[in-house]
N, C-alpha and C. Protein backbone atom coordinates (compact mmCIF):
# COMPACT_ATOMS: atom_id res chain seq x y z
N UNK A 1 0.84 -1.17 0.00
CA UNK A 1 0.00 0.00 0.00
C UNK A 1 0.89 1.24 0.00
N UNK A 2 0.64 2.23 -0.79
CA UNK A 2 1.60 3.40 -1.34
C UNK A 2 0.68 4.71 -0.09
N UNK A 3 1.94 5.27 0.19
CA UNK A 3 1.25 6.24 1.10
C UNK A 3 1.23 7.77 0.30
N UNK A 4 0.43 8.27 0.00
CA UNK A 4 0.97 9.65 -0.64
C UNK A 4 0.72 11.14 0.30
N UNK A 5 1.39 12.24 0.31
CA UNK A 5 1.68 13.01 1.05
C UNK A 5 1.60 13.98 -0.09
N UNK A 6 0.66 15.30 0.85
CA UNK A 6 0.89 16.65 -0.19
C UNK A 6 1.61 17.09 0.40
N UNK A 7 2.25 18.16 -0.04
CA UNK A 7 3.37 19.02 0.30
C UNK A 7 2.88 20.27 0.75
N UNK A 8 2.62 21.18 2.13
CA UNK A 8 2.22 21.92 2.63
C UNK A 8 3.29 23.44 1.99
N UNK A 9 2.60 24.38 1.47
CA UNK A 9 3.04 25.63 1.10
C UNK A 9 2.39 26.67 2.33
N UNK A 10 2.47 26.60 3.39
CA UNK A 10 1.94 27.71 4.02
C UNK A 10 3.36 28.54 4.86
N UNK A 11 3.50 29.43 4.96
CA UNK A 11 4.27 29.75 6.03
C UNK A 11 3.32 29.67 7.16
N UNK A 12 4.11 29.82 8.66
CA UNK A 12 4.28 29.66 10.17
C UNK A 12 3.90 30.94 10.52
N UNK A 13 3.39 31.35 11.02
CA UNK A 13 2.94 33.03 11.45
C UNK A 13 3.42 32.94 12.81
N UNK A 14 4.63 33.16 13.35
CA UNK A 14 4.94 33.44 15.28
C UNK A 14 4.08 34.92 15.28
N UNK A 15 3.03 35.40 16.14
CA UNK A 15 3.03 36.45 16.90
C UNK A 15 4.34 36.82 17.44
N UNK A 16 4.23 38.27 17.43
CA UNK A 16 5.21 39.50 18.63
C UNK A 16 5.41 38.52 19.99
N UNK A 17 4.50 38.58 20.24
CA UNK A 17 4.27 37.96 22.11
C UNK A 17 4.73 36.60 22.19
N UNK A 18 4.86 36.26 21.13
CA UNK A 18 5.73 34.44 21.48
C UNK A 18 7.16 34.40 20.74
N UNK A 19 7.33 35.37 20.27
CA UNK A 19 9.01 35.49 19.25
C UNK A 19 9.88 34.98 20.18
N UNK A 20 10.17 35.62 21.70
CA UNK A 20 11.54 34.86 22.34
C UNK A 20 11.02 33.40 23.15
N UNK A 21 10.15 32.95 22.72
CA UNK A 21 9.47 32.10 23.27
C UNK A 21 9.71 30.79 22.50
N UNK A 22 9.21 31.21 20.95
CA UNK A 22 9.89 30.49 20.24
C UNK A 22 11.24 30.45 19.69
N UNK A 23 12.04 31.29 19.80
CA UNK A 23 13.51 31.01 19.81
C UNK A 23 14.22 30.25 20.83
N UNK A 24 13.70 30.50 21.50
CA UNK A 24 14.70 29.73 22.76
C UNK A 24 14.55 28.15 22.68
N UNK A 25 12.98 27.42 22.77
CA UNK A 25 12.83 26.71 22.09
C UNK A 25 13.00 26.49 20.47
N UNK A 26 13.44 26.87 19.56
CA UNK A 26 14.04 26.35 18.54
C UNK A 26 15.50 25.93 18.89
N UNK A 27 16.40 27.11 19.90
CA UNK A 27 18.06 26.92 19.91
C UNK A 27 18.03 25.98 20.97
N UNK A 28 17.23 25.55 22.03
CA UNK A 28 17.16 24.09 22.30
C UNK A 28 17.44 22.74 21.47
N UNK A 29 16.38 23.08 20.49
CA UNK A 29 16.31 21.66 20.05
C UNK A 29 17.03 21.58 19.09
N UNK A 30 18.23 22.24 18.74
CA UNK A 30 19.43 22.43 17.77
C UNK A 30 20.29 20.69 17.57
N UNK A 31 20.24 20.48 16.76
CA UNK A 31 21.20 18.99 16.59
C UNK A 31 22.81 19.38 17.15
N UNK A 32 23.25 19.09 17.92
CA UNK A 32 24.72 19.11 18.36
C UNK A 32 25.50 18.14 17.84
N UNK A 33 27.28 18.95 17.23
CA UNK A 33 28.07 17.90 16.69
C UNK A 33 28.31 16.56 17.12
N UNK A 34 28.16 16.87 18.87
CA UNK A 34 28.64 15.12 19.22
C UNK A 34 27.51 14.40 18.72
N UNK A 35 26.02 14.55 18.47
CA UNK A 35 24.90 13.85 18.07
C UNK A 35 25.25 12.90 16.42
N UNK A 36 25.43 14.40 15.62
CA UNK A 36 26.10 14.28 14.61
C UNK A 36 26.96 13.27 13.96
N UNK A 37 28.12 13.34 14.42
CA UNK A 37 29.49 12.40 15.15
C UNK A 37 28.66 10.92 15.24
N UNK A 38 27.92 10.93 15.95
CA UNK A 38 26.95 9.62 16.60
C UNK A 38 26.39 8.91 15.83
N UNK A 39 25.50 10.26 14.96
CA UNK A 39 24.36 9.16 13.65
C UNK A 39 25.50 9.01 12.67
N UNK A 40 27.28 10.02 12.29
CA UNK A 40 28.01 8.74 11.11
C UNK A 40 28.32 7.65 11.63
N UNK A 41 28.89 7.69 12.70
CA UNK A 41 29.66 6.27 12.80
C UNK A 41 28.77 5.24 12.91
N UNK A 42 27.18 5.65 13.48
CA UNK A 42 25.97 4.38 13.28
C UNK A 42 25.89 3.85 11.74
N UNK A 43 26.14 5.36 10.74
CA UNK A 43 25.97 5.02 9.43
C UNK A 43 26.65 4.36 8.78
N UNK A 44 27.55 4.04 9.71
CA UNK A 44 29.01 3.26 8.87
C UNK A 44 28.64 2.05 9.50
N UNK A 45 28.07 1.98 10.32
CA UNK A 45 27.66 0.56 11.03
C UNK A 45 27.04 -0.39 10.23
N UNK A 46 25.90 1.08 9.85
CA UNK A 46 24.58 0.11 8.86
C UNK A 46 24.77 -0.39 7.89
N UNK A 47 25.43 0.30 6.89
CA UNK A 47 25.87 0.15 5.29
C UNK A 47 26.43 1.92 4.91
N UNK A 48 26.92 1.82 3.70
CA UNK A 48 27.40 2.36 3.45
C UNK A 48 26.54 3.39 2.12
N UNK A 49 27.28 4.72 2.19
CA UNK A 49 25.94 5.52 1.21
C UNK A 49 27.05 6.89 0.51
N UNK A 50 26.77 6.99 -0.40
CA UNK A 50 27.44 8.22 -1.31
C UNK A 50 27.63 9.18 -0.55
């Protein structure tokens, strides 16, 4: 069974009153190099890719 997905064109509207609200939570959830570091060497685990 084929799953199909539309592709959403909307932008995100933050209000004034939640701007540092949502930054702080975005630079939270930032991917860090040691993570990084973590998912190649898993990738080298799994198989190998261009």
């Amino acid at each position: 069974m084929a799953v199909l997905a539309k592709p959403i064109n909307r932008i995100s509207v933050i209000k004034r009153q939640e701007s540092q609200e949502f930054v702080r939570e975005f630079n939270q959830n930032k991917v860090t190099n040691d993570f990084l570091e973590s998912c190649k060497k898993a990738g080298k685990l799994f198989g190998k890719r261009k």
